[in-house]
N, C-alpha and C. Protein backbone atom coordinates (compact mmCIF):
# COMPACT_ATOMS: atom_id res chain seq x y z
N UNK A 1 40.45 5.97 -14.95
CA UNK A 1 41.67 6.73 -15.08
C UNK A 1 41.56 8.08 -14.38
N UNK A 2 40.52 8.79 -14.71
CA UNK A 2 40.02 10.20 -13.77
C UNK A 2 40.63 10.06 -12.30
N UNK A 3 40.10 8.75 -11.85
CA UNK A 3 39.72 8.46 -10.33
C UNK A 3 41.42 8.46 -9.86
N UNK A 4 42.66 7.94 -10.73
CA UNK A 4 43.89 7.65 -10.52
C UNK A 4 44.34 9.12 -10.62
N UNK A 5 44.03 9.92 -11.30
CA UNK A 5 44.91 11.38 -11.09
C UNK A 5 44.48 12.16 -10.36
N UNK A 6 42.97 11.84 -10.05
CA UNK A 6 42.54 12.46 -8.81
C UNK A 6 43.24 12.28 -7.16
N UNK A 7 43.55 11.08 -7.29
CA UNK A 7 44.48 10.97 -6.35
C UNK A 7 46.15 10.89 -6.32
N UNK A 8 46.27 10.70 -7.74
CA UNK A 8 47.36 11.50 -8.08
C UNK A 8 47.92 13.25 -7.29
N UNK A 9 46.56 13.31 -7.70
CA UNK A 9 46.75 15.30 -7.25
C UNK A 9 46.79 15.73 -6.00
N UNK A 10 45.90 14.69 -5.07
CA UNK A 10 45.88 14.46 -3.88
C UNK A 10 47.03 14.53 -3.17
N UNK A 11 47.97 13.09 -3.62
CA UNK A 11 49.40 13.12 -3.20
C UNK A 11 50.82 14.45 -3.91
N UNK A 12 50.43 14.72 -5.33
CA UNK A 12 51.34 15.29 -5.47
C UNK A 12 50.77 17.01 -5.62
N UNK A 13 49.63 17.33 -5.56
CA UNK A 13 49.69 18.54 -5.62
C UNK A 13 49.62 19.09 -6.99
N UNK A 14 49.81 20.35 -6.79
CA UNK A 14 50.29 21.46 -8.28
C UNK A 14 51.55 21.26 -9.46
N UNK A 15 51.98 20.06 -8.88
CA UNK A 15 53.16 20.23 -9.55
C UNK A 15 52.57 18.87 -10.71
N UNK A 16 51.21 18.00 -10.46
CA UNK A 16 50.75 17.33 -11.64
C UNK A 16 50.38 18.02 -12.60
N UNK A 17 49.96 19.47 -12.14
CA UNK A 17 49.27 19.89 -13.92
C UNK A 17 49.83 20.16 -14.83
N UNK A 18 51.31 20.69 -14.65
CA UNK A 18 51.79 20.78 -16.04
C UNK A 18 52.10 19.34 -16.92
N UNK A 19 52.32 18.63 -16.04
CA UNK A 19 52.12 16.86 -16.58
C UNK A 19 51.01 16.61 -17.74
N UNK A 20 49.92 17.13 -17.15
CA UNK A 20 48.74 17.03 -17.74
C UNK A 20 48.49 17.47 -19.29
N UNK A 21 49.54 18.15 -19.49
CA UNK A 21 49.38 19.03 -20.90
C UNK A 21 49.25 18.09 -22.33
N UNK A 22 49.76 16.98 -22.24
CA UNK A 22 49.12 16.12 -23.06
C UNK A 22 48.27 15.46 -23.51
N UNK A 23 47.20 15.87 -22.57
CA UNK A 23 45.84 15.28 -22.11
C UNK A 23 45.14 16.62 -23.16
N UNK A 24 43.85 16.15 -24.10
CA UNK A 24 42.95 17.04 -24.48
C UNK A 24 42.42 18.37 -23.58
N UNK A 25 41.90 19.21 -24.37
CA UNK A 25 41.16 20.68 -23.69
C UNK A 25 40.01 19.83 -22.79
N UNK A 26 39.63 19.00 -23.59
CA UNK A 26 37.79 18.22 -22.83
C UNK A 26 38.70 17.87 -21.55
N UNK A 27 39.96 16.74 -21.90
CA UNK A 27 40.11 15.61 -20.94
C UNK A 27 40.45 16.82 -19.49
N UNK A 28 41.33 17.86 -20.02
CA UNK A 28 42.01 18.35 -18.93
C UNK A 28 40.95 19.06 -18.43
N UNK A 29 39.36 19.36 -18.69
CA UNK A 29 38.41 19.71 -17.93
C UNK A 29 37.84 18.77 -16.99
N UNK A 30 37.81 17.91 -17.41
CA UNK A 30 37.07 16.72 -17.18
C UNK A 30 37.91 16.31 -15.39
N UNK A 31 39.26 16.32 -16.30
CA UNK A 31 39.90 16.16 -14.44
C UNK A 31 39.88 17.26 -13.65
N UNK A 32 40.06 18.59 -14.00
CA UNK A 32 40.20 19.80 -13.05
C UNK A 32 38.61 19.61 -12.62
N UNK A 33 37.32 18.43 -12.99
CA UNK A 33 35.98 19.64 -12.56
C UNK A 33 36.09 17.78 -11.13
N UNK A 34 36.73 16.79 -11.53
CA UNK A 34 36.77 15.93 -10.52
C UNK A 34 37.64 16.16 -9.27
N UNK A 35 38.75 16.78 -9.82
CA UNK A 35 39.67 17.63 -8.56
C UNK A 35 38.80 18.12 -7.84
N UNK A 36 38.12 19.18 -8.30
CA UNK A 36 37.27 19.75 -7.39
C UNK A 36 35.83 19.34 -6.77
N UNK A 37 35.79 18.16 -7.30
CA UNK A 37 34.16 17.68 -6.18
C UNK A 37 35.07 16.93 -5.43
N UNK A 38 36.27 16.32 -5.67
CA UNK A 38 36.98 15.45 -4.62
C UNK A 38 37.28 16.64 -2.97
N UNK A 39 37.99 17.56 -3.78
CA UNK A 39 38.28 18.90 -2.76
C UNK A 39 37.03 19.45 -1.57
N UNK A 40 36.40 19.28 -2.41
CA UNK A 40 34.86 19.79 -1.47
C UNK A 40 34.34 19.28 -0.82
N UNK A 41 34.75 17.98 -0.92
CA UNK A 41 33.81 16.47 0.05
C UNK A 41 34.26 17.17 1.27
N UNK A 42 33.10 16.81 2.07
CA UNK A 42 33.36 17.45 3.90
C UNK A 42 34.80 15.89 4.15
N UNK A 43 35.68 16.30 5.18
CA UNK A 43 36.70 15.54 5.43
C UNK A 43 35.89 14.22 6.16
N UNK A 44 35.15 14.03 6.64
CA UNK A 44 34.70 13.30 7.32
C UNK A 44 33.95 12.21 6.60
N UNK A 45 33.18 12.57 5.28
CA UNK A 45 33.52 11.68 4.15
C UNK A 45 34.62 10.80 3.78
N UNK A 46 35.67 11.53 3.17
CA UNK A 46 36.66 10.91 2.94
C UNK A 46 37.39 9.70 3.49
N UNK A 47 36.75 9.43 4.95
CA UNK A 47 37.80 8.30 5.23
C UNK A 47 38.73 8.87 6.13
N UNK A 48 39.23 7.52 6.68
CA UNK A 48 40.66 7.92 7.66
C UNK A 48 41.90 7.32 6.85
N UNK A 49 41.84 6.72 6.05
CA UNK A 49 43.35 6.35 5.56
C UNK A 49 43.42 7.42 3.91
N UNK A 50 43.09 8.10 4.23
CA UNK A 50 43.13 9.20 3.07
C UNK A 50 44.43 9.67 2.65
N UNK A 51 45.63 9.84 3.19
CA UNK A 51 46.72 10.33 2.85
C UNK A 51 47.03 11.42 2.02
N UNK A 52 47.92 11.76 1.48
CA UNK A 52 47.99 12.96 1.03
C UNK A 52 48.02 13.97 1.78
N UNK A 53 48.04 15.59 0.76
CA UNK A 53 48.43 16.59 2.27
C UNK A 53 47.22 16.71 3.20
N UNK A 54 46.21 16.23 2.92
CA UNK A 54 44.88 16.44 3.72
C UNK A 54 45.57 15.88 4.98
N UNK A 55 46.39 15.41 5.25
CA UNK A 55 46.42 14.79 6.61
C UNK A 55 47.17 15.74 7.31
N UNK A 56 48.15 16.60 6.61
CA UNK A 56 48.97 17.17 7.16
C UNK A 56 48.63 18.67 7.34
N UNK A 57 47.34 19.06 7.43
CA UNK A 57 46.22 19.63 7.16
C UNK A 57 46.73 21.29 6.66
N UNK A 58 46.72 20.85 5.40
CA UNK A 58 47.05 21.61 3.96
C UNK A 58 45.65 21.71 3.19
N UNK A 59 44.82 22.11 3.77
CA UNK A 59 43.94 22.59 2.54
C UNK A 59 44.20 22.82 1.10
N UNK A 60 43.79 22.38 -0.04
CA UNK A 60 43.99 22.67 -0.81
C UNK A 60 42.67 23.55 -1.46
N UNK A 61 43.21 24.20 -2.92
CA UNK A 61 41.76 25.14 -3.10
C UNK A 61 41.64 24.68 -4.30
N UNK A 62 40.27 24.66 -4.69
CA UNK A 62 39.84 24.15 -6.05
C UNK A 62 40.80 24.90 -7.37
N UNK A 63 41.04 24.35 -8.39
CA UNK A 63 41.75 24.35 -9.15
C UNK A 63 40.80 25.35 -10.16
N UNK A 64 41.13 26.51 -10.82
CA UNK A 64 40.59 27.04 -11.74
C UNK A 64 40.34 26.56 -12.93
N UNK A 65 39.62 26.52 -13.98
CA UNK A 65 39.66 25.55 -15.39
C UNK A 65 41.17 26.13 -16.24
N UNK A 66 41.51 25.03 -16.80
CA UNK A 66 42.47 25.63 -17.64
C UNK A 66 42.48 25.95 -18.71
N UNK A 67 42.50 26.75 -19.51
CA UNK A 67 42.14 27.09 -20.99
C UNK A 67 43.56 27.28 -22.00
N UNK A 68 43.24 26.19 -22.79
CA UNK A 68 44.45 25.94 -23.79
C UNK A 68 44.07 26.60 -25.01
């Protein structure tokens, strides 16, 4: 499930986390700390059919923890 909102976030961005708010304090760590090892992979890892804004070359920046 991690692995699905990770690319969730991929395609939609900032506008998944307030989604997220139903998700536990643990759970919603648990995805913000996978957001960010996904974010950090060198691009060349990732693949060529990667989609999302990475293609449209939108950096994104690691997500701060959220504290509920």
């Amino acid at each position: 499930m991690v692995d699905t909102l990770v690319s969730m976030y991929e395609s939609l961005g900032d506008w998944l986390l307030p989604q997220l708010s139903g998700l536990s304090p643990a759970q919603q760590k648990l995805v913000t700390i996978y957001i960010n090892r996904h974010m950090e992979r060198p691009a060349a890892s990732k693949g060529k059919g990667g989609g999302g804004s990475q293609q449209q070359g939108e950096p994104r920046l690691p997500l701060a923890p959220r504290h509920m």
